[in-house]
Protein backbone atom coordinates (compact mmCIF):
# COMPACT_ATOMS: atom_id res chain seq x y z
CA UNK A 1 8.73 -3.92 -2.06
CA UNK A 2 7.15 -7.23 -3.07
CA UNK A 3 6.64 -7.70 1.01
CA UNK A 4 5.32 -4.55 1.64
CA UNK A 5 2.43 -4.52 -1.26
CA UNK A 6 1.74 -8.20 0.43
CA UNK A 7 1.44 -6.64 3.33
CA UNK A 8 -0.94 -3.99 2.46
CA UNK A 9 -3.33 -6.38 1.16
CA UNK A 10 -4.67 -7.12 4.67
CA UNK A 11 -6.13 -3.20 4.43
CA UNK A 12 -7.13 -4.05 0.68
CA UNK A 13 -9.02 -7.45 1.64
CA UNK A 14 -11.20 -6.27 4.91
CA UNK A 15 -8.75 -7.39 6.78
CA UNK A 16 -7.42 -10.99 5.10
CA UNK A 17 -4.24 -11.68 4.38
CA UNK A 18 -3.91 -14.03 1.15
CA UNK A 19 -1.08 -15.67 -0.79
CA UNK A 20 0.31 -13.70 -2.85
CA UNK A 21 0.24 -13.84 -6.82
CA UNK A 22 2.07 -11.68 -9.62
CA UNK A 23 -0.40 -13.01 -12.69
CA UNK A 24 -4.27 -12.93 -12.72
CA UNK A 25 -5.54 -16.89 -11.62
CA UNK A 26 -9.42 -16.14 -12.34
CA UNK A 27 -10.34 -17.98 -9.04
CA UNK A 28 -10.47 -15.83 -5.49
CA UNK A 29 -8.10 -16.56 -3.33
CA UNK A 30 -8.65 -17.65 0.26
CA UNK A 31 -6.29 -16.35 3.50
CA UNK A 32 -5.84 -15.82 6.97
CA UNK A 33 -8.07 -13.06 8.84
CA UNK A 34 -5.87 -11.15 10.25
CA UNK A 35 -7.91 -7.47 11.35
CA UNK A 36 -11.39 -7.02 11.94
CA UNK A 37 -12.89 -5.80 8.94
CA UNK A 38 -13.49 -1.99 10.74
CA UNK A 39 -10.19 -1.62 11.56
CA UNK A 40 -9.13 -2.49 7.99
CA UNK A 41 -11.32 -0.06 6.68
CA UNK A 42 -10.40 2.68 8.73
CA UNK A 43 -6.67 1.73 7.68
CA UNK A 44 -8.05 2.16 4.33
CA UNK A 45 -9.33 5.58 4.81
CA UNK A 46 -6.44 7.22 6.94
CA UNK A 47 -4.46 5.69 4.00
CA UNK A 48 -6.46 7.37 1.65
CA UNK A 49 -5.62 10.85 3.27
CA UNK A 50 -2.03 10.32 2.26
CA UNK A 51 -2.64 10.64 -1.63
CA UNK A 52 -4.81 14.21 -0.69
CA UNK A 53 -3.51 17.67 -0.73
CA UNK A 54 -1.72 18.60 1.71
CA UNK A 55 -0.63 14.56 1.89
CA UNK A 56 2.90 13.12 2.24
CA UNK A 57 2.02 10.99 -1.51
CA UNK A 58 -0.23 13.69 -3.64
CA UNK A 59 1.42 12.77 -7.07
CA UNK A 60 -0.11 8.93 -6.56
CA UNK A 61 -3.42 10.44 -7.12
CA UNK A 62 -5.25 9.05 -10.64
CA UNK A 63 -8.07 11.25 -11.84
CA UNK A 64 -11.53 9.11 -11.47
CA UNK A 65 -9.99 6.72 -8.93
CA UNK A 66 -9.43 6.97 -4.81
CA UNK A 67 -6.47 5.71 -4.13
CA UNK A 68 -4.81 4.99 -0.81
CA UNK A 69 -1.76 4.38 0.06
CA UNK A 70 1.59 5.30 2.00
CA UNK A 71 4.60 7.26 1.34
CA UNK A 72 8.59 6.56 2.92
CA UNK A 73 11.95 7.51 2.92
CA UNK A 74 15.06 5.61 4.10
CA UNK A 75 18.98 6.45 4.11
CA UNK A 76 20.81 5.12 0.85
CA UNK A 77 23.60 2.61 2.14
CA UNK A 78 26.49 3.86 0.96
CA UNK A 79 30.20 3.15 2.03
CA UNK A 80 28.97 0.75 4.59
CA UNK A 81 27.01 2.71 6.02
CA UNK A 82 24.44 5.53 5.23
CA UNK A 83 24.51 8.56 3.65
CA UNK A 84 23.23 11.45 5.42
CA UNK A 85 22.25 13.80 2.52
CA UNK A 86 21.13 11.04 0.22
CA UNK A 87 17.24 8.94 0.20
CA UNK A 88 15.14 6.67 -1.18
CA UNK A 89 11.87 6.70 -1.67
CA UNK A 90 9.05 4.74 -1.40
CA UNK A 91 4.87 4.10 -2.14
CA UNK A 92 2.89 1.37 -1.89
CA UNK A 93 -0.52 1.74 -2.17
CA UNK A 94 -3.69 0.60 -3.69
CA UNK A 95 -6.85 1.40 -5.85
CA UNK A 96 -9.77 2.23 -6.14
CA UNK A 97 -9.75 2.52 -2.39
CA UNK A 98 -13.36 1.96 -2.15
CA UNK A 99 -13.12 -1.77 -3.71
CA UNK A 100 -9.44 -2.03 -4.21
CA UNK A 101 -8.17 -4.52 -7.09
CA UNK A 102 -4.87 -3.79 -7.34
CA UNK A 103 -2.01 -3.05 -4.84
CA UNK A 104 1.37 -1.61 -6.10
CA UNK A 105 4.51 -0.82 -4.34
């Protein structure tokens, strides 16, 4: 999960993938551009669609805030292989969509 809210931070940061840090520095952290910042913010907003009604991720919705984000489901391993009537699920996501400052998976 850690990879996948790293991941998403290219949408979160116009398109700018930066190192990654689990504690608050206080100085902004510089990356690698990797998407044009209009194609990260139309990631943003298709991603914001999720959270909506009638979205695959409603319940990740927080009252004052857009959030954005993307929902998922995988097999559970089980036996050495998977189990067919068993699932995990997943979010990651970020907010406020608009100016995200936090991403969370």
């Amino acid at each position: 999960l850690v990879q996948l809210a790293h991941a998403y931070t290219v949408f979160a940061r116009d398109g700018e993938l930066v190192p990654l840090s689990l504690v608050k520095t206080g100085t902004a952290a510089s990356g690698e551009k990797l998407l044009s910042t209009e194609t990260a913010r139309a990631m943003r907003a298709m991603l914001e669609l999720a959270v909506q009604p009638g979205g695959t991720g409603p319940r990740a919705r927080i009252m004052g805030w857009r959030v954005a984000g993307k929902t998922g489901t995988a097999h559970k391993q089980e036996n050495g292989g998977y189990a067919p009537d068993k699932f995990v699920a997943s979010f990651v996501g970020f907010a406020p969509a608009s100016a995200p400052r936090v991403v969370v998976a």
